[in-house]
Protein backbone atom coordinates (compact mmCIF):
# COMPACT_ATOMS: atom_id res chain seq x y z
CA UNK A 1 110.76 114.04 105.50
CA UNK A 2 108.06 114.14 103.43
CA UNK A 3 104.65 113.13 105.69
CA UNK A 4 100.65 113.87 105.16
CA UNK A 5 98.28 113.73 107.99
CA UNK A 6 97.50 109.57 108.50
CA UNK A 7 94.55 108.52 107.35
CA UNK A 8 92.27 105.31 106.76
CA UNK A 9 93.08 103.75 103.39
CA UNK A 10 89.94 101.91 102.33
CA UNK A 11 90.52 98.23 100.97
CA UNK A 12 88.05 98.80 98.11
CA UNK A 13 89.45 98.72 94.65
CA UNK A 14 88.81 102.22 94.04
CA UNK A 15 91.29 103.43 96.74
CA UNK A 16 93.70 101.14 95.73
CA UNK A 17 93.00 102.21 91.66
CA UNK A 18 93.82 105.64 93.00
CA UNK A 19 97.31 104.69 94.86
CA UNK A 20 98.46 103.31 91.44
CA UNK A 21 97.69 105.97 89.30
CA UNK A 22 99.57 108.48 91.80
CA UNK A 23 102.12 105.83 91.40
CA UNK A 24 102.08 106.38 87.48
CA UNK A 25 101.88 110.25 88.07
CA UNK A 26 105.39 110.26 89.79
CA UNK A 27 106.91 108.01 87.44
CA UNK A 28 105.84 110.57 84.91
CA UNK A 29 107.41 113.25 86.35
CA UNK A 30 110.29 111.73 86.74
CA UNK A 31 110.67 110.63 83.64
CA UNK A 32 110.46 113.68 82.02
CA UNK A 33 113.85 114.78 83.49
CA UNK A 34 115.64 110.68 84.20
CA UNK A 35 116.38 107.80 83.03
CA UNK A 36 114.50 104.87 85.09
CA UNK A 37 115.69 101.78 86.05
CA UNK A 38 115.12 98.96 88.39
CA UNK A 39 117.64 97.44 90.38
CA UNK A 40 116.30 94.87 92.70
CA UNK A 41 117.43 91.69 94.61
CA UNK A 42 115.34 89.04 94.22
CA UNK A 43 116.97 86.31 96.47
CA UNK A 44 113.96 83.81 96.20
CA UNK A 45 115.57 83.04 92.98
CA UNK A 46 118.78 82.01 94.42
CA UNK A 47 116.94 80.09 97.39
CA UNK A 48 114.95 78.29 94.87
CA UNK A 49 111.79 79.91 96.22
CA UNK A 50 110.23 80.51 92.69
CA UNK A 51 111.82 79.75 89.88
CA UNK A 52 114.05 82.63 87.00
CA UNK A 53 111.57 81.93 84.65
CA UNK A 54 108.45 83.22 86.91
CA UNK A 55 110.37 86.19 87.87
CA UNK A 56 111.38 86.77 84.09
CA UNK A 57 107.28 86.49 83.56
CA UNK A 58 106.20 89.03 86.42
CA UNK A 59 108.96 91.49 85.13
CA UNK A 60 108.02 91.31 81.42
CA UNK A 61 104.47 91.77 82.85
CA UNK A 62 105.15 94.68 85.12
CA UNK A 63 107.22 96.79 82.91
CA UNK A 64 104.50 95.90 79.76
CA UNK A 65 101.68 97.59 82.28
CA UNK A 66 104.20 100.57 83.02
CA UNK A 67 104.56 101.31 78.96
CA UNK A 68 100.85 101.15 78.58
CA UNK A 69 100.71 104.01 80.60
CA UNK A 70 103.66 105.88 79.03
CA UNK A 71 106.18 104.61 81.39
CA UNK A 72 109.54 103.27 80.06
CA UNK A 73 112.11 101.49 82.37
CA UNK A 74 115.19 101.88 80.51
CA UNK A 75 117.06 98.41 82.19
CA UNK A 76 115.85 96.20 84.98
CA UNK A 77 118.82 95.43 86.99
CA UNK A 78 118.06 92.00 89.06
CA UNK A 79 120.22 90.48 91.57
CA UNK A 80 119.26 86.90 91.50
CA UNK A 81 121.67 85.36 93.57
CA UNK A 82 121.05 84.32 97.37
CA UNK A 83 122.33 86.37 99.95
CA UNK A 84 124.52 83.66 101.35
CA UNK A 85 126.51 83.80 98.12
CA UNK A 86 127.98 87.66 98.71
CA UNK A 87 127.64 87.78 95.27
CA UNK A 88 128.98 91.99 93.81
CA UNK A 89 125.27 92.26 92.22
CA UNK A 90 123.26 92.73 95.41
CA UNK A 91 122.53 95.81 96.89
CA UNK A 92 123.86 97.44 98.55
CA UNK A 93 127.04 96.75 96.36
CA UNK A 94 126.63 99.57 93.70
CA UNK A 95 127.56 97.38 91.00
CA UNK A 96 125.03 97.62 89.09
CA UNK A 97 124.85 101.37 89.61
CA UNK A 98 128.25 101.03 87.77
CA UNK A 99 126.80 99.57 84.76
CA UNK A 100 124.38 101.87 84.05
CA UNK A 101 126.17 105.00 84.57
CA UNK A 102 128.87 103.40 82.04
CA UNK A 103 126.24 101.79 79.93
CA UNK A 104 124.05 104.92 79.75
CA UNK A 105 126.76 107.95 80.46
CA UNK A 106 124.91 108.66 83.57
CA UNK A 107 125.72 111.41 85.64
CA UNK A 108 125.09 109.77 89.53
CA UNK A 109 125.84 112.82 91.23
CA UNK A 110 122.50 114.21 90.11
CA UNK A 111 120.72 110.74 90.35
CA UNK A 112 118.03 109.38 92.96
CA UNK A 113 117.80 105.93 93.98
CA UNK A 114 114.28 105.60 95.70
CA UNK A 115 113.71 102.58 97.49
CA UNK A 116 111.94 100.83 101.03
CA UNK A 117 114.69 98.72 102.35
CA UNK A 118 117.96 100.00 104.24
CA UNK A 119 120.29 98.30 101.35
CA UNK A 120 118.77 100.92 98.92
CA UNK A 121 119.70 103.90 100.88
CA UNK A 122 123.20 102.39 101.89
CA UNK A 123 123.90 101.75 98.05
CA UNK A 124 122.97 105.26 96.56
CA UNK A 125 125.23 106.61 99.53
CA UNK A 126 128.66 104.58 98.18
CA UNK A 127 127.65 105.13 94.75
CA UNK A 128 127.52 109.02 95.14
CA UNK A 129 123.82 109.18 93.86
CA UNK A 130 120.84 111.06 96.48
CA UNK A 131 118.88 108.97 98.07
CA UNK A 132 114.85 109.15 99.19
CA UNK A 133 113.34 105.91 101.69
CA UNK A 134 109.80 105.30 101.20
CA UNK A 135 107.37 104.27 103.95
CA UNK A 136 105.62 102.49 101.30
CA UNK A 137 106.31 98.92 100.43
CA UNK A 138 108.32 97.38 103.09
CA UNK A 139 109.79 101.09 104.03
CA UNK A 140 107.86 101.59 107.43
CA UNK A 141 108.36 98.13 108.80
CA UNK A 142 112.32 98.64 107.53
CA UNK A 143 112.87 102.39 108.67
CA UNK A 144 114.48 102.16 112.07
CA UNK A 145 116.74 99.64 110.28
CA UNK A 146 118.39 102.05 108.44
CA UNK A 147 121.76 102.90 109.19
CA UNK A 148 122.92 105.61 106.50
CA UNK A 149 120.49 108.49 106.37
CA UNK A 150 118.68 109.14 103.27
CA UNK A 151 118.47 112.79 101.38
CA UNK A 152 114.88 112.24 102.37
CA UNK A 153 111.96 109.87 103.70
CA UNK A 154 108.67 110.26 101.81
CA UNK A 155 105.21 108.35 102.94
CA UNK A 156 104.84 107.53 99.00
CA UNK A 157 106.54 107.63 95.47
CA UNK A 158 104.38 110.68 94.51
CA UNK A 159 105.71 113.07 97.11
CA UNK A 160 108.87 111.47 96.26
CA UNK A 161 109.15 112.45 92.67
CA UNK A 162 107.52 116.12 93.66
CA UNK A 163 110.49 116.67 96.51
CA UNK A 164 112.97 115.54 93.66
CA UNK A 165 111.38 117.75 91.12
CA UNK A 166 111.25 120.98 93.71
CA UNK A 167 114.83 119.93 94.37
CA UNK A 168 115.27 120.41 90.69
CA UNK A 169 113.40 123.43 90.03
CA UNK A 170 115.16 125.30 93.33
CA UNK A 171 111.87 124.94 95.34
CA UNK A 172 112.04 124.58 98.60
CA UNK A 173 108.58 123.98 100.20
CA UNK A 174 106.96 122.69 103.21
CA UNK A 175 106.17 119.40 101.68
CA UNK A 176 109.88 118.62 102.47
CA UNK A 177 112.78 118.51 104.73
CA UNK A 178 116.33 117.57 103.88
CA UNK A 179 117.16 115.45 106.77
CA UNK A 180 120.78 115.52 105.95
């Protein structure tokens, strides 16, 4: 587990101007040495919450700010589907860890999912890939939820991507624990 002392995050945009460029940071490291990709579920599409189109916006949006900053997402992998449908596209079904590695010749053995819901965790476990559970996001509400244990829990994508990098380099520090 990766964990830093708690502390007060200010609601100023500052602090939260800071929490995205760590954000960038990791993504940079990892993308010196991965591939990225997104694979979400976004059942509100399905349920008729919002609407493909909106989503389709928000994505082109997001992943247009991430290559401003030198970030590329190689595919965006979106279940769209309800959950009541049990379609083969939502996680935790690995399906669409399946395409990429054939798509892309990935190698999953030596891939991370990182994600803050139990489904993410339980997915990179069938599909043979490591897994890391942030307490970001939805993570700390979601964490007792989880049923398959994760290579690692980290407070935040940044000491995320530096437990994955010491992993990589043969480091083993105190930052992290292999809960495995």
């Amino acid at each position: 587990m990766i964990r830093r002392p708690p502390r007060s995050t200010p609601s100023n945009s500052s602090a939260a101007s800071d929490v995205y460029k760590r954000q960038i940071e990791a993504l940079k490291i990892l993308q010196k040495e991965f591939l990225l990709f997104i694979i979400t579920n976004q059942s509100g599409v399905g349920k008729g919450v919002f609407k493909k189109e909106e989503y389709s916006r928000f994505n082109s949006y997001f992943i247009n700010r991430l290559e401003e900053f030198g970030i590329t997402i190689k595919e965006v992998f979106s279940c769209l589907h309800a959950k009541e449908e049990r379609c083969i596209c939502c996680k935790p079904n690995p399906h669409f860890i399946q395409q990429a590695k054939k798509k892309y010749g990935l190698d999953i053995s030596n891939s991370y999912c990182i994600g803050d819901h139990p489904p993410d965790i339980k997915m990179a476990k069938i599909a043979g890939a490591h897994s890391i559970f942030l307490l970001t996001g939805h993570g700390d509400k979601h964490k007792n939820e989880l049923i398959v244990q994760p290579d690692c829990i980290a407070d935040n994508l940044y000491l995320a991507a530096l437990w994955i990098k010491n992993r990589k380099d043969g480091k083993n520090d105190d930052l992290h624990r292999n809960i495995n």
